[in-house]
Protein backbone atom coordinates (compact mmCIF):
# COMPACT_ATOMS: atom_id res chain seq x y z
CA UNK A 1 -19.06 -42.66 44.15
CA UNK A 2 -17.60 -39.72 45.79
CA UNK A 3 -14.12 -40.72 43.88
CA UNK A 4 -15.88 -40.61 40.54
CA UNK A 5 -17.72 -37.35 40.86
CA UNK A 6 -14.20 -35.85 42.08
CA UNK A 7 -12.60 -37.43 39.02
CA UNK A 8 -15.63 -36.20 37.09
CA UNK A 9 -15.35 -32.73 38.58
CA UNK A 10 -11.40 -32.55 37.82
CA UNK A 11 -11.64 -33.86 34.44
CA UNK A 12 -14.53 -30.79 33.25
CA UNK A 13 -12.55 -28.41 35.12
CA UNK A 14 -9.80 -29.40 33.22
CA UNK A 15 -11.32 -29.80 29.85
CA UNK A 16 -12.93 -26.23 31.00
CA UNK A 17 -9.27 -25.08 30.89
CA UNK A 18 -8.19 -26.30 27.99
CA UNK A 19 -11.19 -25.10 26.04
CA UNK A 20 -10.63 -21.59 27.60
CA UNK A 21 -6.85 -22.01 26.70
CA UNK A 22 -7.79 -22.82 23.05
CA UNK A 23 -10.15 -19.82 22.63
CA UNK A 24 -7.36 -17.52 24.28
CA UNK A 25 -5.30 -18.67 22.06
CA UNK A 26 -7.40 -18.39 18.76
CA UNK A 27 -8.22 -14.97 19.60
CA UNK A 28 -4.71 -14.09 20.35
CA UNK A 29 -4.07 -15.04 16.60
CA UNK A 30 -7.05 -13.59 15.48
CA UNK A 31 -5.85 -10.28 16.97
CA UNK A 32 -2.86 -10.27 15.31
CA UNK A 33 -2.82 -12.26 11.84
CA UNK A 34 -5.21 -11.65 8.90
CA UNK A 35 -6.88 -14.66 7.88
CA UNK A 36 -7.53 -15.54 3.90
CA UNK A 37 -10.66 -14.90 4.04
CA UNK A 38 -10.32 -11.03 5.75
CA UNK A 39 -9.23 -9.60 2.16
CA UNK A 40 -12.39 -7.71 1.33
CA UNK A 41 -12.79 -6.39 4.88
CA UNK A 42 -9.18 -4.46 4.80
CA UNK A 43 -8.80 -1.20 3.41
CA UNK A 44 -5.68 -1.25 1.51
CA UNK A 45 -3.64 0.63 -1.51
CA UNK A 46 -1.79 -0.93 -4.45
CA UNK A 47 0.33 1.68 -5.28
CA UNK A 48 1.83 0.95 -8.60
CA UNK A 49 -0.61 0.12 -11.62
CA UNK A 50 -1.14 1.76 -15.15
CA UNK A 51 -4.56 2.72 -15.71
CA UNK A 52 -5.77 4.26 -18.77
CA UNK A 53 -8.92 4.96 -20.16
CA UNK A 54 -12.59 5.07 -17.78
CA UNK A 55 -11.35 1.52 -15.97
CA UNK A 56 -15.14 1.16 -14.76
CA UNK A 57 -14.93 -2.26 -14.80
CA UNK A 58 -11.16 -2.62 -12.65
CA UNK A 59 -12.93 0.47 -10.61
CA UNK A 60 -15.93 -1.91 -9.67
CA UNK A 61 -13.21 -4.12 -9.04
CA UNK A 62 -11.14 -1.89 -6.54
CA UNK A 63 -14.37 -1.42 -4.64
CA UNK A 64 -15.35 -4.77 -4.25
CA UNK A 65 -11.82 -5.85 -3.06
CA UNK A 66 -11.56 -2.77 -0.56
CA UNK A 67 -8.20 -1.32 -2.80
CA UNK A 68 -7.28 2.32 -3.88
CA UNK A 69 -4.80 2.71 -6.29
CA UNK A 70 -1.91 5.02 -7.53
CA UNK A 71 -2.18 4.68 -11.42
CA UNK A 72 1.90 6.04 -12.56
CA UNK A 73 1.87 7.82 -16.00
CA UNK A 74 5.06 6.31 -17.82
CA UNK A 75 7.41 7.50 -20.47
CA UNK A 76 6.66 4.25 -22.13
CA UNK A 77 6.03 3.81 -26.09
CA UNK A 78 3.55 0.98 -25.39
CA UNK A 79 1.59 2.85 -23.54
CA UNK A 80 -0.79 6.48 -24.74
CA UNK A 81 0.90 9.63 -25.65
CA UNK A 82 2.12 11.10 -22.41
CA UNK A 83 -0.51 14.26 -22.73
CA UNK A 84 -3.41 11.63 -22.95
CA UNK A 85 -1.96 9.06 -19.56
CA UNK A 86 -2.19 12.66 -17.62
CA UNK A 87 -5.73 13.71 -19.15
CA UNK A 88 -6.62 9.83 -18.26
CA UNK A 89 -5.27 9.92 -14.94
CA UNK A 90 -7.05 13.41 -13.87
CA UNK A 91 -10.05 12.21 -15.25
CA UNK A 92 -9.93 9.23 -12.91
CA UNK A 93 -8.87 10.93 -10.06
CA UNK A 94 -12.11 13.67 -10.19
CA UNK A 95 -14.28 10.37 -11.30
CA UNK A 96 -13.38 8.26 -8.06
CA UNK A 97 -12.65 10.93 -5.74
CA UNK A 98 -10.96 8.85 -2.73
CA UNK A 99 -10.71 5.88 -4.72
CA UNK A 100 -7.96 7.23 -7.19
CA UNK A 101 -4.49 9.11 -7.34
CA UNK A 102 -1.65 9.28 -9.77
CA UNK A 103 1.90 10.16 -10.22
CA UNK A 104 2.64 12.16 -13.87
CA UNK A 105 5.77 12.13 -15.77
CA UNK A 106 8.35 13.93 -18.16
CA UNK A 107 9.23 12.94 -21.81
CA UNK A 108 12.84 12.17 -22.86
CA UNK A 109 12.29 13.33 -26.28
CA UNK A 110 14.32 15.73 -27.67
CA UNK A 111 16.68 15.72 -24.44
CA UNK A 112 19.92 16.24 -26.46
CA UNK A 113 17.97 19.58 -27.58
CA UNK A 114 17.70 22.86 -26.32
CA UNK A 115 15.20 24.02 -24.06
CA UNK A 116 14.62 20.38 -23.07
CA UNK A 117 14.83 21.26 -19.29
CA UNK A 118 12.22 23.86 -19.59
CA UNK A 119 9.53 21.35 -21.73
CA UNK A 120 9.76 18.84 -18.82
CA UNK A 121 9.41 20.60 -16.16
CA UNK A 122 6.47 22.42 -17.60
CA UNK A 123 5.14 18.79 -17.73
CA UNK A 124 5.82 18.54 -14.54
CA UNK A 125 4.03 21.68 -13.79
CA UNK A 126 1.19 20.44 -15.33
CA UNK A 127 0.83 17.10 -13.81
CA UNK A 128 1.31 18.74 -10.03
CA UNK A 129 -1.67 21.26 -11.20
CA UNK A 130 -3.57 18.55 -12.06
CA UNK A 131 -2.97 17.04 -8.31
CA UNK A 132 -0.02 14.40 -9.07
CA UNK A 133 1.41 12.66 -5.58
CA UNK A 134 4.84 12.24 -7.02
CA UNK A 135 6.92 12.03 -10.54
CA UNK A 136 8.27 8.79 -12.31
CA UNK A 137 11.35 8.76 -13.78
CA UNK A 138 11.81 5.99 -15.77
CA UNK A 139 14.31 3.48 -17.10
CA UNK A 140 14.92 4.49 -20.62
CA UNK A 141 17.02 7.16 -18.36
CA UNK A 142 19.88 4.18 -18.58
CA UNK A 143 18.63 1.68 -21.17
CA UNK A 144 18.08 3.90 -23.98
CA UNK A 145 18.27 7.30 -23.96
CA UNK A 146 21.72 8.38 -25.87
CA UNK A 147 23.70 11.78 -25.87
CA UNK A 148 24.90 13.47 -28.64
CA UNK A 149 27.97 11.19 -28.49
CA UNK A 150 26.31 7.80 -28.57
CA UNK A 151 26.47 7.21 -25.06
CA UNK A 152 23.90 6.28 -22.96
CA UNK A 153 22.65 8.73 -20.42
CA UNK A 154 22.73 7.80 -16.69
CA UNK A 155 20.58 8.22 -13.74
CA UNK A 156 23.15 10.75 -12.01
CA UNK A 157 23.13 13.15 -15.83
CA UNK A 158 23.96 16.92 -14.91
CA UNK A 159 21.14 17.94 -17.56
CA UNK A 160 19.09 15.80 -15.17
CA UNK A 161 19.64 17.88 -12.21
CA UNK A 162 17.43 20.41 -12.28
CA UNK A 163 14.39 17.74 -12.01
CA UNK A 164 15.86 16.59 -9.07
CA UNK A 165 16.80 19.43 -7.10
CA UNK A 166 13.18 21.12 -7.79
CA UNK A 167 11.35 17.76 -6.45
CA UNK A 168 13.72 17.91 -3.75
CA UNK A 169 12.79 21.28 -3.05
CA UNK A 170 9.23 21.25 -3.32
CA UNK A 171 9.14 18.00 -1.13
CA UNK A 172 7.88 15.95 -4.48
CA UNK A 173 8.20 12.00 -4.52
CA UNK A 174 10.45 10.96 -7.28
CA UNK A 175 9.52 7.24 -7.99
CA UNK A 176 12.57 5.44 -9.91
CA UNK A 177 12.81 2.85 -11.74
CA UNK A 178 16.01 2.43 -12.83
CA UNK A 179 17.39 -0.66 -15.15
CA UNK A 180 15.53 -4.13 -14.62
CA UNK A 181 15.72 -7.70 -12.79
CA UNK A 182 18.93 -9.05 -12.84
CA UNK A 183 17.36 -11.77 -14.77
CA UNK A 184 17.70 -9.13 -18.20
CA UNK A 185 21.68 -9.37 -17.84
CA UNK A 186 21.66 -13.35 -17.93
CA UNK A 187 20.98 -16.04 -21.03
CA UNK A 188 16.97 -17.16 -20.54
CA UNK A 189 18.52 -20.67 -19.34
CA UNK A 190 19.65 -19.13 -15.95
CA UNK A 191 16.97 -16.20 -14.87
CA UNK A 192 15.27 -17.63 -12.44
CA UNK A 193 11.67 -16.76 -12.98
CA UNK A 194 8.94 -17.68 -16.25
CA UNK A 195 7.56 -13.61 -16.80
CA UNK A 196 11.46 -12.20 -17.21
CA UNK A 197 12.04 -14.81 -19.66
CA UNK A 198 8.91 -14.02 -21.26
CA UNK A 199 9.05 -9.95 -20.91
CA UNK A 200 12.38 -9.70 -22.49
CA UNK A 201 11.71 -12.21 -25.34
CA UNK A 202 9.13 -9.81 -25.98
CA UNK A 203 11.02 -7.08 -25.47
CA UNK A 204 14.50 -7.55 -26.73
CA UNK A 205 15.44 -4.11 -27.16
CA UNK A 206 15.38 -4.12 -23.34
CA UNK A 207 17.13 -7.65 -22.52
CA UNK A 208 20.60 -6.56 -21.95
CA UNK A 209 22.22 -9.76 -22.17
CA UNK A 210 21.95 -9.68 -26.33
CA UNK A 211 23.22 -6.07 -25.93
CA UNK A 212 26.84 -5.98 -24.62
CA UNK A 213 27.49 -2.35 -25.72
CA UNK A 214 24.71 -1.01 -23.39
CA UNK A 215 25.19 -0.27 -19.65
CA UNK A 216 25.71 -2.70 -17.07
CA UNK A 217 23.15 -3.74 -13.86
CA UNK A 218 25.69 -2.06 -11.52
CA UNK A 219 26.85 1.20 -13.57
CA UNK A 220 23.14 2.31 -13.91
CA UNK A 221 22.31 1.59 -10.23
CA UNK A 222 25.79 3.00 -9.36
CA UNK A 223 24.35 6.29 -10.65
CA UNK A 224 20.91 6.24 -9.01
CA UNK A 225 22.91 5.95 -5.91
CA UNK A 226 24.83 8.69 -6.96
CA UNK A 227 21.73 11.26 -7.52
CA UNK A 228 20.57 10.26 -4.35
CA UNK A 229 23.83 10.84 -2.67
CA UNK A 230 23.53 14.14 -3.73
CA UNK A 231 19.92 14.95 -3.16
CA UNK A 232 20.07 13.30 -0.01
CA UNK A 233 16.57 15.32 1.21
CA UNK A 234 15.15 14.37 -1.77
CA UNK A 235 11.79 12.01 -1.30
CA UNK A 236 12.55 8.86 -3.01
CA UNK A 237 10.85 5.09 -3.69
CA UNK A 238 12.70 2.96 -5.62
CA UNK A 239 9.80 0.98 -7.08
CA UNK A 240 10.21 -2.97 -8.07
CA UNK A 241 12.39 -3.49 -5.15
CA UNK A 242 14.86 -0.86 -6.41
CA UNK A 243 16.12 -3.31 -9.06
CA UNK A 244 17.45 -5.31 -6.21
CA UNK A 245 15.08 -8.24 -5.98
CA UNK A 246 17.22 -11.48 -6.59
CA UNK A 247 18.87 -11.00 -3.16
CA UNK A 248 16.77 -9.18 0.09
CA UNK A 249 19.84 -8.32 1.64
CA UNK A 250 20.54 -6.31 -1.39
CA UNK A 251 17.45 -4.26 -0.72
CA UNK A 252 18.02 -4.32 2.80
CA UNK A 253 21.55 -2.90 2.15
CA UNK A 254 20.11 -0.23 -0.21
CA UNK A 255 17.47 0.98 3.01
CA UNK A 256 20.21 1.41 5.27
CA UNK A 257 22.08 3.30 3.06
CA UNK A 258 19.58 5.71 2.10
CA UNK A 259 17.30 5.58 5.26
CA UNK A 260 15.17 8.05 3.73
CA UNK A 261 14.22 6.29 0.34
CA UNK A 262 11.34 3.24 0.17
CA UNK A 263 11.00 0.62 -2.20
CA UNK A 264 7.52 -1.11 -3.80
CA UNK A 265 7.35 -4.70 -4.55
CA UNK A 266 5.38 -4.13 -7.80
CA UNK A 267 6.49 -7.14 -10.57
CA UNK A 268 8.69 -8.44 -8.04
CA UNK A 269 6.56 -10.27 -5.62
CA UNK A 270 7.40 -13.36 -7.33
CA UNK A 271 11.44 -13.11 -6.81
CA UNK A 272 10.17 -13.15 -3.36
CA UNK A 273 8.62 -16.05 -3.75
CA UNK A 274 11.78 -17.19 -5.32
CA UNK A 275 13.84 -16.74 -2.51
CA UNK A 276 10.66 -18.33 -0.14
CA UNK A 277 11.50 -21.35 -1.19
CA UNK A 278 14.44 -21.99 0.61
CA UNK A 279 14.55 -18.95 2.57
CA UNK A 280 11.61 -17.97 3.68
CA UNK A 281 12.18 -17.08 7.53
CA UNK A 282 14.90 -14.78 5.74
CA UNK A 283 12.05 -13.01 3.44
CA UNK A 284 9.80 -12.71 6.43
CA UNK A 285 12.68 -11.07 8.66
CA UNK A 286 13.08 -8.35 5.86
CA UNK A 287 9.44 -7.51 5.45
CA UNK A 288 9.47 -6.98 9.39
CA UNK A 289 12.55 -5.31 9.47
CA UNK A 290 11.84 -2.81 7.37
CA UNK A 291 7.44 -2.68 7.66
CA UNK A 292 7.72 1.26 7.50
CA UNK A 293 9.49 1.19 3.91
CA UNK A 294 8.23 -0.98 1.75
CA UNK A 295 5.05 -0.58 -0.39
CA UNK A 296 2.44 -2.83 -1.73
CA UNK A 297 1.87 -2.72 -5.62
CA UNK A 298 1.04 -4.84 -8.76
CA UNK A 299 2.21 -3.27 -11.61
CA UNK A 300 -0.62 -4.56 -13.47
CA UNK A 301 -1.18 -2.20 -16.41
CA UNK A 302 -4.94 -1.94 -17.57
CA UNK A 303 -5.35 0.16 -20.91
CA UNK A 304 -8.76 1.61 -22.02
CA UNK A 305 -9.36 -1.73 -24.57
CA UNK A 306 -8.63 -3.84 -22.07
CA UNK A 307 -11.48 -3.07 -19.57
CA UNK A 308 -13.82 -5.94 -19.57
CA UNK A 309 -14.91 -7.93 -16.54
CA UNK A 310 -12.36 -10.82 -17.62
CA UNK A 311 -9.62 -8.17 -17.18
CA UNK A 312 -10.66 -6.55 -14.34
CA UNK A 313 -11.53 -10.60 -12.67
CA UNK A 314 -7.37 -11.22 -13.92
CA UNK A 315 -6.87 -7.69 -11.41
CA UNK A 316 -8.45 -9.36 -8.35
CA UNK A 317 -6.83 -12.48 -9.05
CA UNK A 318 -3.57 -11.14 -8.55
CA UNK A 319 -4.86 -9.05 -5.74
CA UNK A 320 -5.23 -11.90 -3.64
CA UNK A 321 -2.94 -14.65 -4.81
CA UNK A 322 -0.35 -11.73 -3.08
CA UNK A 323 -2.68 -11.52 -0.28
CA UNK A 324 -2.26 -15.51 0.59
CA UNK A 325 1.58 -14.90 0.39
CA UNK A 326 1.67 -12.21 2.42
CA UNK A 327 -0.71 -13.28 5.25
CA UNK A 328 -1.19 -17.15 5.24
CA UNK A 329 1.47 -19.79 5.93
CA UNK A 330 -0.35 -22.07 3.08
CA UNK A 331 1.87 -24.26 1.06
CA UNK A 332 1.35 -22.53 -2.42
CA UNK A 333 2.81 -22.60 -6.10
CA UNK A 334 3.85 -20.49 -8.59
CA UNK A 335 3.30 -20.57 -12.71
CA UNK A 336 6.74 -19.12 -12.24
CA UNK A 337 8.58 -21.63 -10.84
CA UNK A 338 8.53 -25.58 -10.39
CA UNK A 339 9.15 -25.48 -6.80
CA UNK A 340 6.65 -24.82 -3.94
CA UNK A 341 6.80 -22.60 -0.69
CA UNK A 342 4.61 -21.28 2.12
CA UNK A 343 3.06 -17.56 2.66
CA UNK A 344 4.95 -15.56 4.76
CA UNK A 345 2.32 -15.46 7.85
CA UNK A 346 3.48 -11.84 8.85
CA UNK A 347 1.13 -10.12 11.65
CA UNK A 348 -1.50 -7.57 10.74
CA UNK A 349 0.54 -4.36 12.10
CA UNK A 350 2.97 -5.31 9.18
CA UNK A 351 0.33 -6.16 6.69
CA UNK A 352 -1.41 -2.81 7.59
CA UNK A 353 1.84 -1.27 6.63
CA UNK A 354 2.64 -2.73 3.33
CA UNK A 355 -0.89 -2.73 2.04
CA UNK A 356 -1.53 0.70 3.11
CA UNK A 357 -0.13 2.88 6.22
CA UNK A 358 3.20 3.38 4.22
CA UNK A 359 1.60 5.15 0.92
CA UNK A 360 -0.36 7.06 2.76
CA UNK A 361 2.71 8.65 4.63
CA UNK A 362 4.73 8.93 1.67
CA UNK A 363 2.00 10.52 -0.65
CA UNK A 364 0.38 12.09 2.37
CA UNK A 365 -3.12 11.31 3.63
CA UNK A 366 -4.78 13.51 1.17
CA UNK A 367 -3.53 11.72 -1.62
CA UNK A 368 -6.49 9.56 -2.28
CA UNK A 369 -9.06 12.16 -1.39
């Protein structure tokens, strides 16, 4: 008898331990991954979308789901007249105090004229009165702007210069996007993702692969790094993974060459998905490597028609199909892509970064109040 209660006595303790053990180690990973289902509780910031008009509907939205957002005015023909993204983006911005801030914009038309310089920096002057974070320059500064000679302008154009050294100056973000994916320079048969063979079919006055006679991947990045080579204090993101995405080493290169610049993931989260696949301890060594300089975004545009409760249910939808890939380790699959790969897993102190810690230091904390 006394055998069996010792036996008894060792086997609790032990199954004592083990429980203890268990819980340890479930809190452990509580304290430092996000699960799935902590996505509403998280404060966080996509900082790259296109919002026009009231957006009550995506705003509802961005409350529910715990996101502010950085709407960017672009020089973009698809999008409103450049005078009415700013009075949009103000508008928001006084509406949803806290919830809302924006990045304005200059105009390319009429650059080949004089007193261009003067007209877009007094858009610029207007946009900063109006309380814009930072400035986008665009990539029609590359893929379509001409001179008066028929050749395209460049991201490193003296007549450009003046922009840059004032933002520089005045400590103003300058948010470039400069050329595309790599996918736009190769037949649809080989890019390696669904939505870049479906943006460019859509847009073939941007897929550079039917257009020889325009400017190559590498000359128009060649001159971004240019500009920045000579602005070297200026305050720079390179937005869609600084047009770097097939390869993270790429990016990673571009970071340590410029260790003052960041980059978003906005319309590129899926190329890191891509390289997930087969290389996924690879993807999750560059997020940690460089947590301080990259940015959560979407890049979903939502236009003033567009703002039903479908659209702004699409919104949250992407919100946290990115949030499972960034903080579970769930097998998952992509409309993008036949094959399948797991979320990256990557501990809350990196998460906190992406989705919000590094916007608020470039933009400052004020920026979203």
């Amino acid at each position: 008898m006394r055998a069996a209660r010792r036996f008894a006595l060792a086997a609790g303790l032990a199954a004592a331990l083990l429980t203890s053990f268990a819980r340890a180690q479930g809190n452990s990973a509580s304290e430092r991954y996000y699960r799935l289902d902590d996505f509403r509780r998280v404060t966080k910031i996509d900082a790259h979308m296109h919002v026009h008009g009231a957006a009550e509907h995506l705003l509802a939205a961005a409350r529910r789901d715990n996101f502010r957002i950085l709407t960017l005015n672009v020089d973009y023909p698809d999008f409103p007249p450049l005078a009415e993204q700013l009075a949009d983006a103000i508008t928001l911005k006084q509406r949803y105090p806290g919830r809302v801030a924006f990045a304005g914009t200059f105009s390319v038309v009429g650059f080949n004229e004089p007193g261009w310089t003067e007209k877009a920096q007094q858009q610029i002057d207007a946009a900063l009165a109006g309380g814009a974070v930072g400035i986008k320059i665009w990539k029609n500064i590359g893929m379509a702007l001409k001179d008066r000679d028929g050749r395209y302008v460049l991201p490193d154009d003296a007549r450009l210069e003046p922009i840059y050294s004032r933002l520089e100056r005045e400590h103003v973000v300058l948010l470039g996007h400069q050329a595309e994916p790599l996918n736009c320079w190769l037949p649809f048969e080989k890019m390696t993702v669904r939505s870049d063979r479906e943006y460019f079919r859509e847009h073939p006055q941007y897929y550079m692969a039917a257009h020889p006679e325009m400017p190559s991947h590498q000359s128009i990045l060649a001159a971004r790094d240019r500009m920045l080579k000579a602005h070297p204090a200026l305050r720079f993101e390179g937005v869609h993974l600084a047009s770097l995405e097939w390869d993270v080493d790429r990016v990673a290169n571009f970071l340590d060459r410029f260790p003052d610049a960041r980059v978003d993931v906005a319309a590129r989260m899926v190329h890191l998905e891509y390289q997930a696949v087969s290389r996924r301890s690879k993807v999750q060594r560059f997020l940690i490597r460089y947590q301080d300089r990259i940015l959560y975004g979407s890049d979903d545009a939502y236009g003033a028609q567009e703002d039903t409760e479908t659209a702004a249910a699409q919104v949250h939808e992407d919100w946290l199909r990115d949030w499972r890939f960034l903080v579970s380790a769930d097998r998952l699959h992509s409309e993008d892509f036949a094959l399948s790969f797991r979320g990256l897993h990557l501990p809350k102190a990196v998460v906190d970064k992406i989705y919000r810690r590094n916007a608020e230091a470039l933009f400052g904390p004020d920026a979203w109040h």
